[in-house]
N, C-alpha and C. Protein backbone atom coordinates (compact mmCIF):
# COMPACT_ATOMS: atom_id res chain seq x y z
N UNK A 1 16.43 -16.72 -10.91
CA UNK A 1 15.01 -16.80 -11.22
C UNK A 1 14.15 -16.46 -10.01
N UNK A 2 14.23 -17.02 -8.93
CA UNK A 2 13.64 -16.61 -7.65
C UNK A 2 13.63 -15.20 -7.22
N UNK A 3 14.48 -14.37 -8.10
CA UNK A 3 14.13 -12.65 -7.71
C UNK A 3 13.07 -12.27 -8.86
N UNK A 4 12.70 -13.41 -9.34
CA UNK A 4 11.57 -12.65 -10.63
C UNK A 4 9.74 -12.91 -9.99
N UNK A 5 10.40 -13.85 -9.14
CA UNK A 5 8.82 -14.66 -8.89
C UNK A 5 8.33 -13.99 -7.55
N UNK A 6 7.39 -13.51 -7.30
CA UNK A 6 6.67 -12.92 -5.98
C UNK A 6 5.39 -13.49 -5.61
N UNK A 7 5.78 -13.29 -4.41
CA UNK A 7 4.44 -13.80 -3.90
C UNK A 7 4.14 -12.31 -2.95
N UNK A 8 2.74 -13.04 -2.59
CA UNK A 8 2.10 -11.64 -1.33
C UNK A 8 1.57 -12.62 -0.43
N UNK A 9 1.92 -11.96 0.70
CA UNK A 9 1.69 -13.10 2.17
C UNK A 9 1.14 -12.42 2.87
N UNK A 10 0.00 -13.05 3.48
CA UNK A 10 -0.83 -12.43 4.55
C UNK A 10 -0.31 -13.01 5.87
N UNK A 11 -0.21 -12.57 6.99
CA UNK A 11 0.61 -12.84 8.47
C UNK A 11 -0.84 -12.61 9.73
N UNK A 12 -1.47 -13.30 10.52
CA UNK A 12 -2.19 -12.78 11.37
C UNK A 12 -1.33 -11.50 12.26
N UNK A 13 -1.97 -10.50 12.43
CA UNK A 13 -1.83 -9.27 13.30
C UNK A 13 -0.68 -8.35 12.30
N UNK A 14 -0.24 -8.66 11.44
CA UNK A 14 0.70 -7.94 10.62
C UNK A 14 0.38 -7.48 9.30
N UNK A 15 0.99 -6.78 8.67
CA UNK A 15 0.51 -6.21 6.98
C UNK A 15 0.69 -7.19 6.55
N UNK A 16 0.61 -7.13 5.18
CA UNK A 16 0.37 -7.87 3.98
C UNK A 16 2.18 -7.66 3.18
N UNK A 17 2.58 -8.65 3.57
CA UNK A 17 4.35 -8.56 2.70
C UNK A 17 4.21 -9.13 1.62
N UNK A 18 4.39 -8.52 0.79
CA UNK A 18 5.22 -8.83 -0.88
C UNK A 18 6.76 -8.95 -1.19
N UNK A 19 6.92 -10.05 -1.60
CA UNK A 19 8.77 -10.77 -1.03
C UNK A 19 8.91 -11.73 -2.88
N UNK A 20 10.18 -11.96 -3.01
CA UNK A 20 10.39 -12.36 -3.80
C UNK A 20 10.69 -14.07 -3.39
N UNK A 21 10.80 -14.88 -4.30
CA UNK A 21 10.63 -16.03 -3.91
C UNK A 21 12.19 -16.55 -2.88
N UNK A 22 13.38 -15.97 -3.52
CA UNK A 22 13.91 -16.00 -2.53
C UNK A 22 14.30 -15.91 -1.30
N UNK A 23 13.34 -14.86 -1.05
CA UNK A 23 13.46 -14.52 0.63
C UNK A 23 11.74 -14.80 1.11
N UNK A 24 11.04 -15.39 0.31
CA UNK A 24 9.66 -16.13 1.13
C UNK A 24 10.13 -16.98 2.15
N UNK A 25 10.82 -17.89 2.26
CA UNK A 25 11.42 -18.84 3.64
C UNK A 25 11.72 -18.29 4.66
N UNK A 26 13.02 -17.14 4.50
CA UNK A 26 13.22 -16.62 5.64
C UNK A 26 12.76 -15.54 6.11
N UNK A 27 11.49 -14.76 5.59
CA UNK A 27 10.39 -14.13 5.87
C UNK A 27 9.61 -14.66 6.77
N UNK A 28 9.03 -15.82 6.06
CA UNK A 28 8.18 -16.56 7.03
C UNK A 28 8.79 -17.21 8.35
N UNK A 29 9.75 -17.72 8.31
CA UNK A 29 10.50 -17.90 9.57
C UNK A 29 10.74 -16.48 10.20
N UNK A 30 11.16 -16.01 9.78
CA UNK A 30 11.55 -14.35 10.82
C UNK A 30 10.14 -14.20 11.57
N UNK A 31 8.75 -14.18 10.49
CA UNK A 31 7.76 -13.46 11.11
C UNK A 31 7.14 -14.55 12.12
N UNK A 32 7.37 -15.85 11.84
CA UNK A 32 6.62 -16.71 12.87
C UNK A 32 7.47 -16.66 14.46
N UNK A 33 8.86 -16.31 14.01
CA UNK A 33 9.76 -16.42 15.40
C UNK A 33 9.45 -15.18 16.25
N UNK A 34 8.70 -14.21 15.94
CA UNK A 34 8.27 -13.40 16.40
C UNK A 34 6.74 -12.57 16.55
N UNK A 35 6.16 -14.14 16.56
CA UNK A 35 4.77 -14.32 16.72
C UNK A 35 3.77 -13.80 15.63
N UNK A 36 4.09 -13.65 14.52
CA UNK A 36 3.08 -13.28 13.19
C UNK A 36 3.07 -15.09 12.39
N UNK A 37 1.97 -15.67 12.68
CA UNK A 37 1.58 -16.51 11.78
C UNK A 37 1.38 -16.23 10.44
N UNK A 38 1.45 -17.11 9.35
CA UNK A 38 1.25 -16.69 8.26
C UNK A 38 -0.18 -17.47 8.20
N UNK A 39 -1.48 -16.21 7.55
CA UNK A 39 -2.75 -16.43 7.90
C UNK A 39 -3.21 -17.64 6.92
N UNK A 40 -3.97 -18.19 7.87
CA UNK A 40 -4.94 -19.69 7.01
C UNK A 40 -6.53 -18.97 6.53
N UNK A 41 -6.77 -18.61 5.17
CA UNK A 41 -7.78 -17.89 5.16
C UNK A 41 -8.86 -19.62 4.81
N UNK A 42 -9.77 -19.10 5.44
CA UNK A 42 -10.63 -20.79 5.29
C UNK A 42 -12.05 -20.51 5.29
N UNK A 43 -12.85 -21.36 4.88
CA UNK A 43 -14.35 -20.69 5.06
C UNK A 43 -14.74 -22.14 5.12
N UNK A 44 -15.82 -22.08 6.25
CA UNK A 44 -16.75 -23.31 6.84
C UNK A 44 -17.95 -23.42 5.87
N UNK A 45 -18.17 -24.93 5.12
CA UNK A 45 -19.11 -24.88 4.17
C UNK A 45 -19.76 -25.99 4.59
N UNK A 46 -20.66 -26.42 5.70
CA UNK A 46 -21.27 -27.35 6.35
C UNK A 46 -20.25 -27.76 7.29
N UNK A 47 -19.99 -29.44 7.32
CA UNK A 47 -18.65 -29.81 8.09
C UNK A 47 -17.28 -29.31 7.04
N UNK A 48 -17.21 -28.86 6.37
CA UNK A 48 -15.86 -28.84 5.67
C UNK A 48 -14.92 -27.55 5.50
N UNK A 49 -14.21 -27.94 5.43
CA UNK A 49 -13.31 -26.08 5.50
C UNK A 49 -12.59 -26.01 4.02
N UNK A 50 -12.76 -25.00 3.19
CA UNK A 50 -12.11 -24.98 2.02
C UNK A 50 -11.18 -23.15 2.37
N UNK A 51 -9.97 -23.79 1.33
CA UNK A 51 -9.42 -22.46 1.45
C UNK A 51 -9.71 -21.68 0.90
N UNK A 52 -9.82 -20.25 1.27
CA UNK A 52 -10.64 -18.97 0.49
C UNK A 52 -9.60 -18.46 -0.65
N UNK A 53 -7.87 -18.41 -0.56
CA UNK A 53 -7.02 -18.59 -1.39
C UNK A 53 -5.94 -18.78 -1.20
N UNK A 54 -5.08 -19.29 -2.01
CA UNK A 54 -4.06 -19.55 -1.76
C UNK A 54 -3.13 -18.53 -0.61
N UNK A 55 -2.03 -18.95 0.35
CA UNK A 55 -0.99 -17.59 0.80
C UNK A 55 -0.14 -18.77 1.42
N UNK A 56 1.13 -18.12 1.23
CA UNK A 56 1.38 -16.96 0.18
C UNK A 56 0.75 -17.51 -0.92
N UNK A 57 0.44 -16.40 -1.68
CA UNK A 57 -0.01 -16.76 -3.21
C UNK A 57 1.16 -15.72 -4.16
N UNK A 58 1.28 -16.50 -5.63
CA UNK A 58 1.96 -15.86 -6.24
C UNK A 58 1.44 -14.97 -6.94
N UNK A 59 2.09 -14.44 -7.13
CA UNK A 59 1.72 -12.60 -7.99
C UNK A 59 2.51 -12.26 -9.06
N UNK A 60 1.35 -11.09 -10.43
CA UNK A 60 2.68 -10.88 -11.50
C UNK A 60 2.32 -9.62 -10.85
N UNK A 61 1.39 -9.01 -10.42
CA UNK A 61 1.32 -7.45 -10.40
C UNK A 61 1.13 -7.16 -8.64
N UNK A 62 1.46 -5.84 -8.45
CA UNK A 62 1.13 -5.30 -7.36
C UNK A 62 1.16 -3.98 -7.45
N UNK A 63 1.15 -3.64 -6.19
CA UNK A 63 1.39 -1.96 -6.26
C UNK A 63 1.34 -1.17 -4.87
N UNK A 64 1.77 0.24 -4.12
CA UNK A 64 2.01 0.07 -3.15
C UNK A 64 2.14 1.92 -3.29
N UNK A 65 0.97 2.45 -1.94
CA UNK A 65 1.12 3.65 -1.71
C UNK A 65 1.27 4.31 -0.38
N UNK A 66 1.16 5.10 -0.20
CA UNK A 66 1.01 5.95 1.23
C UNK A 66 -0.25 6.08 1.66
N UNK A 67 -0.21 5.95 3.33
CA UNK A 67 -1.65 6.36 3.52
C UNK A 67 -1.88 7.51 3.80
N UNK A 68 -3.80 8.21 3.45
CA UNK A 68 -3.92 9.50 3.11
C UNK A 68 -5.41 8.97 2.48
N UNK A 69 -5.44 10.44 1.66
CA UNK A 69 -6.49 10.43 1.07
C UNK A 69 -6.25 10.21 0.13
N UNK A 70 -7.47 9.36 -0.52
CA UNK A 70 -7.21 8.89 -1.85
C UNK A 70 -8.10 9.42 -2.49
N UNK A 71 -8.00 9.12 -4.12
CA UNK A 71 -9.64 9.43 -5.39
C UNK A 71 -9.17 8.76 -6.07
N UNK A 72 -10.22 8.51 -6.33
CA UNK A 72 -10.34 7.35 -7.54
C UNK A 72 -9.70 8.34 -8.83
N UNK A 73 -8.61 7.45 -9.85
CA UNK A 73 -8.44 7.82 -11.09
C UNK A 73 -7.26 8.22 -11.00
N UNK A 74 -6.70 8.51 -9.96
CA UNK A 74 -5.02 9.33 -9.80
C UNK A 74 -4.25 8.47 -10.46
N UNK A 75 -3.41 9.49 -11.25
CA UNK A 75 -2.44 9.14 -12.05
C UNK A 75 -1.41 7.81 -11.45
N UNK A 76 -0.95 7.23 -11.84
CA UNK A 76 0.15 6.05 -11.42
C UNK A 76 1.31 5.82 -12.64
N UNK A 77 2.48 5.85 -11.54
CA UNK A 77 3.94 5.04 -12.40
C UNK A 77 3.93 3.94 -12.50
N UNK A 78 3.62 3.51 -13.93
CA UNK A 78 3.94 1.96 -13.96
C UNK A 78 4.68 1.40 -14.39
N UNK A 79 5.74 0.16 -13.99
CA UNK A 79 7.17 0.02 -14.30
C UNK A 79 7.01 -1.48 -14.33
N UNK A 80 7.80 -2.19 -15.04
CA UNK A 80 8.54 -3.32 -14.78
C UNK A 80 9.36 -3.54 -13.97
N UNK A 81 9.08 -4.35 -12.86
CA UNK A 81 10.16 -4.29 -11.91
C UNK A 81 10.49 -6.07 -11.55
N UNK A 82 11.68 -6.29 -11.76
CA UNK A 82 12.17 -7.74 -11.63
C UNK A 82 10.60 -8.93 -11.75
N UNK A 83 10.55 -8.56 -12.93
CA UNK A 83 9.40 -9.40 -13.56
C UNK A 83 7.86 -9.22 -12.98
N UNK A 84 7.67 -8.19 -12.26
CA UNK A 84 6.40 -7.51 -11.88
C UNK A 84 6.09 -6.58 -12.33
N UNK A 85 4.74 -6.77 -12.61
CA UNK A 85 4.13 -5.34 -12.86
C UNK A 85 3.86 -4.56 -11.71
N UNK A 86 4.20 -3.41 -11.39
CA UNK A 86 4.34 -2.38 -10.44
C UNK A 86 4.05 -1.25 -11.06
N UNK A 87 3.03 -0.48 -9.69
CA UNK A 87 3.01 0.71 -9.75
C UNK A 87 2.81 1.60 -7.96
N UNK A 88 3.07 2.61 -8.61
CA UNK A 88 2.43 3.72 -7.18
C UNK A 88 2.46 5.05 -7.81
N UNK A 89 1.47 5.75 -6.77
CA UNK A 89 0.33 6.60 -7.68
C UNK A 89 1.77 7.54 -7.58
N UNK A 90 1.34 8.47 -8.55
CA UNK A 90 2.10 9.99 -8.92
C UNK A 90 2.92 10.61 -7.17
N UNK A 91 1.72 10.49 -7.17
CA UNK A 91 1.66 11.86 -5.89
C UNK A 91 2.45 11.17 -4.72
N UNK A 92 2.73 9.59 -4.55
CA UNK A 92 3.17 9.37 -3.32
C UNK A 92 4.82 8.80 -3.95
N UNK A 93 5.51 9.32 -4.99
CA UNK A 93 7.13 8.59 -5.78
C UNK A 93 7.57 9.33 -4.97
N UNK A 94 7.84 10.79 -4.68
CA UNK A 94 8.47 11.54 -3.78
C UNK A 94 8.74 10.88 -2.03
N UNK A 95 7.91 10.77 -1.60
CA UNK A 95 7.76 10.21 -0.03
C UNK A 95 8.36 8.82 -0.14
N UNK A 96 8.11 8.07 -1.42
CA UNK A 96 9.09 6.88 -1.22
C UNK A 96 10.68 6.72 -1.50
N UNK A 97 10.52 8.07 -2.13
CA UNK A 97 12.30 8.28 -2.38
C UNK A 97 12.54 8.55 -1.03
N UNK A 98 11.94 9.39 -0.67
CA UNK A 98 12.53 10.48 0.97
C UNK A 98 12.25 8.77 2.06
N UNK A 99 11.73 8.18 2.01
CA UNK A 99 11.62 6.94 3.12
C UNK A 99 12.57 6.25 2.71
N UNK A 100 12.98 5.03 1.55
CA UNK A 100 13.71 4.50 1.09
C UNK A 100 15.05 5.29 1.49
N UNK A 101 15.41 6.47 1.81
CA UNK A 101 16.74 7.33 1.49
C UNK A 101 17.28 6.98 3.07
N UNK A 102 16.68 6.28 4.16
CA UNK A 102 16.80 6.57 5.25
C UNK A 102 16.70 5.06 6.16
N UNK A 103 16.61 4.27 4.89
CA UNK A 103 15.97 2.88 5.42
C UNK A 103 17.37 2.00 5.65
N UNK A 104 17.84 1.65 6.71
CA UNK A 104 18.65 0.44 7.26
C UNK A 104 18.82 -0.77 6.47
N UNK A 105 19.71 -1.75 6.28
CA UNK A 105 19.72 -2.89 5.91
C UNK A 105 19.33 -3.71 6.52
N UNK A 106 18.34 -5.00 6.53
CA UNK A 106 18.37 -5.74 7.35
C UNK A 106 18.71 -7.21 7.53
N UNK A 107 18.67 -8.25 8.30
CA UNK A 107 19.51 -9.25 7.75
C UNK A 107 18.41 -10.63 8.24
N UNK A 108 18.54 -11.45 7.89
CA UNK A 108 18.09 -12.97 7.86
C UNK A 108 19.30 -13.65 8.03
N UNK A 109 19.60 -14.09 9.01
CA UNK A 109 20.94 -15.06 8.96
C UNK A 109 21.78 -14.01 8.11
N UNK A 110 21.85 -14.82 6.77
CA UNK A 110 23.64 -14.16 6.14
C UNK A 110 22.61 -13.36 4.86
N UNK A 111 21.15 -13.68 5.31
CA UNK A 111 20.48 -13.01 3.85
C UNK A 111 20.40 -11.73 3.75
N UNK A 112 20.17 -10.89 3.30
CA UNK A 112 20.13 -9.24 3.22
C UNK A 112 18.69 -8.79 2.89
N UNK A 113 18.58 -7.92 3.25
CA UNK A 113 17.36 -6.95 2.86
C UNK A 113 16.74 -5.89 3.25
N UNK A 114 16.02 -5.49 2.61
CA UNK A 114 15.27 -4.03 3.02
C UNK A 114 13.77 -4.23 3.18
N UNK A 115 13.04 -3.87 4.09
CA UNK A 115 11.48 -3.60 4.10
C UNK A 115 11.37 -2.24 3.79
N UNK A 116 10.53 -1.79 2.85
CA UNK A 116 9.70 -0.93 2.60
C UNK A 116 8.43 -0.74 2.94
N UNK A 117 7.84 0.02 3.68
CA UNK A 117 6.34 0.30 4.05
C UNK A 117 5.16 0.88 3.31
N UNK A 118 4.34 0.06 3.09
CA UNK A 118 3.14 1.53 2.31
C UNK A 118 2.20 1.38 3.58
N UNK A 119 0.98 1.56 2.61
CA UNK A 119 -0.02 1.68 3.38
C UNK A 119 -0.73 0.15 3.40
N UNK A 120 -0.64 -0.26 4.68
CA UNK A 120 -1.30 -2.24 5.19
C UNK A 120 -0.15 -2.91 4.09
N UNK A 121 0.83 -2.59 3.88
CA UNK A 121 1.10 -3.48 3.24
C UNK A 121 3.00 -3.44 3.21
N UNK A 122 4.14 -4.18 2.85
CA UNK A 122 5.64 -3.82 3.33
C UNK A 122 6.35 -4.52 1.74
N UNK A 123 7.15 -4.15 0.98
CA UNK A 123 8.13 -4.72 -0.11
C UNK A 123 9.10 -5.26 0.83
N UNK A 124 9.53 -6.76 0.67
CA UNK A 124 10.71 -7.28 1.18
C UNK A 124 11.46 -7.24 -0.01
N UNK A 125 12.77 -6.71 0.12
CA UNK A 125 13.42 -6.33 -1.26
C UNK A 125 15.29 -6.67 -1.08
N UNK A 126 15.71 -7.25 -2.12
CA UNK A 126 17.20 -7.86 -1.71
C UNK A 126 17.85 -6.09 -2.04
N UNK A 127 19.31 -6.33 -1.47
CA UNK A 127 19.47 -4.79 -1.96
C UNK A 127 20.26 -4.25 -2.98
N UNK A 128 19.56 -5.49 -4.20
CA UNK A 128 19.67 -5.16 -5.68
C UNK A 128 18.82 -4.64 -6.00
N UNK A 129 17.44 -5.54 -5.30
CA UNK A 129 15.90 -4.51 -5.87
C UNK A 129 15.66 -3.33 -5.34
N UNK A 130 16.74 -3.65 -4.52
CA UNK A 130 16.08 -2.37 -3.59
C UNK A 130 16.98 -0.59 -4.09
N UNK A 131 17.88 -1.41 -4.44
CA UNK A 131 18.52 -0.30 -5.32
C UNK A 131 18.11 0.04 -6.39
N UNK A 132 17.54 -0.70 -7.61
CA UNK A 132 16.87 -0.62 -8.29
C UNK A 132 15.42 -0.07 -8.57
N UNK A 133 14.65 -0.32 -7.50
CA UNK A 133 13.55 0.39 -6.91
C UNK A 133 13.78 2.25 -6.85
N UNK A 134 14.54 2.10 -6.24
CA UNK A 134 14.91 3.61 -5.95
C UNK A 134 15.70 4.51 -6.85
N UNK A 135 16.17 4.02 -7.80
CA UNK A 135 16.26 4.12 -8.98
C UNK A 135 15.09 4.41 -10.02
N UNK A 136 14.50 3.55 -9.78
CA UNK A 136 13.24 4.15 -11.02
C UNK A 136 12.61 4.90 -10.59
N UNK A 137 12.66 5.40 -9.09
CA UNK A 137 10.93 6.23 -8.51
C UNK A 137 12.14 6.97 -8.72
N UNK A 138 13.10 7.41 -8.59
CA UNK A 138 13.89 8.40 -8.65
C UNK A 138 14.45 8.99 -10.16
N UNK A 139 14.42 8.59 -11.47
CA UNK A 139 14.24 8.12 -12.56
C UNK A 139 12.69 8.85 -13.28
N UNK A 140 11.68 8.59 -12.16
CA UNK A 140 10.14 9.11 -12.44
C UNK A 140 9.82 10.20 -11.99
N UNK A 141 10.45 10.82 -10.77
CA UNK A 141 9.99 11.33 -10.24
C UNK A 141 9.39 12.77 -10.87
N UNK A 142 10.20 13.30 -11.35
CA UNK A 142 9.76 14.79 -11.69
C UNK A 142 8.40 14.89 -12.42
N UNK A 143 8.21 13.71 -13.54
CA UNK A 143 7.28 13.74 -14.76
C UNK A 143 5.67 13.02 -13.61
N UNK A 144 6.14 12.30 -12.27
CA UNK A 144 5.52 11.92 -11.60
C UNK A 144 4.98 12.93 -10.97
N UNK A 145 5.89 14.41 -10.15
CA UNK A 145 4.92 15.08 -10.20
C UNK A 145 4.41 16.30 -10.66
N UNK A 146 5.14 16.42 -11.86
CA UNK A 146 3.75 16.88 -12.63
C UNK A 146 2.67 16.31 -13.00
N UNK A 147 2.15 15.29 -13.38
CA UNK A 147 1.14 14.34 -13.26
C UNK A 147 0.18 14.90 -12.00
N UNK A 148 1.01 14.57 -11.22
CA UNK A 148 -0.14 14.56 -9.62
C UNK A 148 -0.47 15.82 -9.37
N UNK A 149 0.09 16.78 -9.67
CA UNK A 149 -0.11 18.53 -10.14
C UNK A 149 -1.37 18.43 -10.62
N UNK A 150 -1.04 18.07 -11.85
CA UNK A 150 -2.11 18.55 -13.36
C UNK A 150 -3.28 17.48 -12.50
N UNK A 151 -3.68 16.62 -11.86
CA UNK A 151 -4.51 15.86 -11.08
C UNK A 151 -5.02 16.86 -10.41
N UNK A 152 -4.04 16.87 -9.38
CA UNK A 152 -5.20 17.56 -8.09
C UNK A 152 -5.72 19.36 -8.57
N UNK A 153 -4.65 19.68 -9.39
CA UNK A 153 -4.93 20.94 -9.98
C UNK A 153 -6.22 21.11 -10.21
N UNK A 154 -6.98 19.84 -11.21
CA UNK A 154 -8.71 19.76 -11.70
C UNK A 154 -9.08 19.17 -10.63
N UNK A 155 -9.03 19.26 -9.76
CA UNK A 155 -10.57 17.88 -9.04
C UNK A 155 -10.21 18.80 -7.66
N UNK A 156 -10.88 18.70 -6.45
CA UNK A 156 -11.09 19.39 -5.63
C UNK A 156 -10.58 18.25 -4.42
N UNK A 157 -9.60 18.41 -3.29
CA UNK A 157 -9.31 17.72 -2.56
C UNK A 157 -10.37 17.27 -1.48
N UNK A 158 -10.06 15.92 -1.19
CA UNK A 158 -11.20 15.69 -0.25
C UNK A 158 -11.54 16.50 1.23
N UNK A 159 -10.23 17.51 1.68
CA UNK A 159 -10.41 18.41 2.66
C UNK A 159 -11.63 19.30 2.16
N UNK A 160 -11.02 20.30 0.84
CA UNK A 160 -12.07 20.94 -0.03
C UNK A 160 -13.51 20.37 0.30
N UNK A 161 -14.17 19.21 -0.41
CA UNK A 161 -15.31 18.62 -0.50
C UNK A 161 -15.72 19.12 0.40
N UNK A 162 -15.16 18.22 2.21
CA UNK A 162 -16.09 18.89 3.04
C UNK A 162 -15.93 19.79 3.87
N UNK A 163 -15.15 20.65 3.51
CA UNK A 163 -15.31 22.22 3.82
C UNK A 163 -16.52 22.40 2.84
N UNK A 164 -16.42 22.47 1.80
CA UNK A 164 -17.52 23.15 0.69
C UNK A 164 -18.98 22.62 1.82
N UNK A 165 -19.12 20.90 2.07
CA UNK A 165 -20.21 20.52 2.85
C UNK A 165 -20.34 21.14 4.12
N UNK A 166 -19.15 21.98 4.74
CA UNK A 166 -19.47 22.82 6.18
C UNK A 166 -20.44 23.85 5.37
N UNK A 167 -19.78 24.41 4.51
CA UNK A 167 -19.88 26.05 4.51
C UNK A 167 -21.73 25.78 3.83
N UNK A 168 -21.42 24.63 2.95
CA UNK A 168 -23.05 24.78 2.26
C UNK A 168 -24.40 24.75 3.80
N UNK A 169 -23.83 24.09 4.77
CA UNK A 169 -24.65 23.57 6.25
C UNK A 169 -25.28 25.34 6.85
N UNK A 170 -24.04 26.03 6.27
CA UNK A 170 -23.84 27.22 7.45
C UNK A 170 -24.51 28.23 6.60
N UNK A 171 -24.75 28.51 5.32
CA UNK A 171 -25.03 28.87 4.26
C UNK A 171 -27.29 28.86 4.66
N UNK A 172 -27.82 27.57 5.03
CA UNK A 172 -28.33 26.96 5.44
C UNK A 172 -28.93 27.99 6.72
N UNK A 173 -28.03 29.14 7.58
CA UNK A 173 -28.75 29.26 8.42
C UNK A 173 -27.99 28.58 9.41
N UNK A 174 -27.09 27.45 9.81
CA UNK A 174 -26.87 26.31 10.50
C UNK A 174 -28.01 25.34 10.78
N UNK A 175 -29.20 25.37 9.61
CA UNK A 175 -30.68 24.30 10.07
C UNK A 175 -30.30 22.97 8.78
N UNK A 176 -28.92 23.19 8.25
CA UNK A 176 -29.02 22.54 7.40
C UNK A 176 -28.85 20.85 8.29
N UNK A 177 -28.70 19.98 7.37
CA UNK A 177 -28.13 18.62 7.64
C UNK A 177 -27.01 18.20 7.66
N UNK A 178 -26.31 18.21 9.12
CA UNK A 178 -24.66 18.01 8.68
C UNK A 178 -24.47 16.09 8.63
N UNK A 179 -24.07 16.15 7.21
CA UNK A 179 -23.95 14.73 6.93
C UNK A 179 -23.51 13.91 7.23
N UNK A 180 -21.90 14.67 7.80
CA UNK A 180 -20.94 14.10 8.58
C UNK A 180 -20.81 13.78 9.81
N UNK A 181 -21.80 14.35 10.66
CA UNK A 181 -22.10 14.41 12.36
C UNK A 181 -22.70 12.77 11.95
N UNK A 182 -22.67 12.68 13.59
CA UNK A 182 -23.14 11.18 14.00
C UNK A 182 -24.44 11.13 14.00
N UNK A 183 -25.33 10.25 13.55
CA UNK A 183 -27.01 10.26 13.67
C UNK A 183 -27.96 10.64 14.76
N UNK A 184 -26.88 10.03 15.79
CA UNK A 184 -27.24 10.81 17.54
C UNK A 184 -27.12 12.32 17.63
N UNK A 185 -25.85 12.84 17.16
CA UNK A 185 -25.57 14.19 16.84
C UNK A 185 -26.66 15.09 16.31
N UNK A 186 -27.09 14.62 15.59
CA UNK A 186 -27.46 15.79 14.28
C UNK A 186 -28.81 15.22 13.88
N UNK A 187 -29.94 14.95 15.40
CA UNK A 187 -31.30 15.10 15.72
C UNK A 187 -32.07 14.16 14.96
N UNK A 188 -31.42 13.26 14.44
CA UNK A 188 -32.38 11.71 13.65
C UNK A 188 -32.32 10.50 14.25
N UNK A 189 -31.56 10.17 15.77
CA UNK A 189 -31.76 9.22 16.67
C UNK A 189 -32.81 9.48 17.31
C-alpha cells in the first residue's frame, strides 16, 4: 500500500521531491544528513504562526517536465501511475526516456531507488516504479510525439515571437520600442 500513497516534500535550498510513502522516512533522513531541511512553511498572523500547508503533504496527482520554454495548452500524457494521477507534456516523454536510460541506482541503507529530475522538482522512485515509469513514457512515446508535432506545428515558438518582435522594431526604422530591452536601455528611465 505505501507504493500507492505519495506525498510532495518541500526541503529548504533543494527541489521539491515527490516519493512514495515508503521511502518518505528515508528521504527525509538522507536529505537532512546532508543539510536540506524539510521546509516549515508558516505565516505570522499577529503573535501566532499558522501553517501555510501541510509538508510533506499527500498527493493523488502530479506531474513533471523539462525545463525550457513553455505555452500554455501543450498537449500532455496522462497515465495512472501506482495510484497517481500523472502526467508530462508530449514534447518532453522523449528526454525522459533518454535521462531515465542512464540513471544509476541509488541506495538508503538496504532501500533502493532512483531519482528522476524535472524541472524544480525530482521523482523518488523504487525500481519497480521506476521500471514501470519507463515503460509507459516508452509505451507513449511515438503517439506523444506526434502530438507535440501537430502542437508546435500551429502556434509559433516562443524564439519565433520575439524574433517576429526584433524584426517588427527594425521594420520601424530601428525608432521602434524594443520591449524587451531594459527601461534604462531603451530611453524611458
Amino acid at each position: 500500500m505505501s507504493a500507492r500513497v505519495w506525498y510532495r516534500v518541500c526541503f529548504e535550498h533543494a527541489v521539491t521531491h515527490l516519493v512514495c510513502a515508503g521511502l518518505l522516512r528515508p528521504l527525509s533522513n538522507d536529505m537532512k544528513e546532508r543539510g536540506f531541511e524539510v521546509r516549515n512553511f508558516v505565516e505570522e498572523q499577529g503573535r501566532h504562526f499558522t501553517s501555510l500547508y501541510d509538508n510533506p503533504k499527500k498527493v493523488t496527482s502530479w506531474g513533471i517536465d523539462m525545463p525550457g520554454m513553455v505555452n500554455q495548452g501543450r498537449p500532455r500524457e496522462k497515465f495512472r501511475f501506482f495510484g497517481l494521477d500523472f502526467e508530462v507534456p508530449c514534447e518532453d516523454v522523449a528526454s525522459f526516456i533518454e535521462q531515465t536510460g542512464g540513471l544509476e541506482e541509488r541506495r538508503f541503507g538496504k532501500k533502493r531507488y532512483y531519482k528522476v529530475h524535472g524541472f524544480m522538482c525530482a521523482l523518488v522512485l523504487t525500481p519497480v516504479q521506476f521500471e514501470e515509469f519507463r515503460s509507459i513514457l516508452r509505451a507513449r512515446l511515438q503517439v506523444a510525439e506526434r502530438r507535440a508535432h501537430m502542437f508546435w506545428h500551429r502556434r509559433k515558438t516562443p524564439g519565433e515571437v520575439l524574433q517576429e518582435a526584433f524584426n517588427t522594431k527594425e521594420d520601424l526604422g530601428g525608432h521602434g520600442v524594443d520591449r524587451f530591452a531594459h527601461p534604462k536601455n531603451r530611453g524611458s528611465a
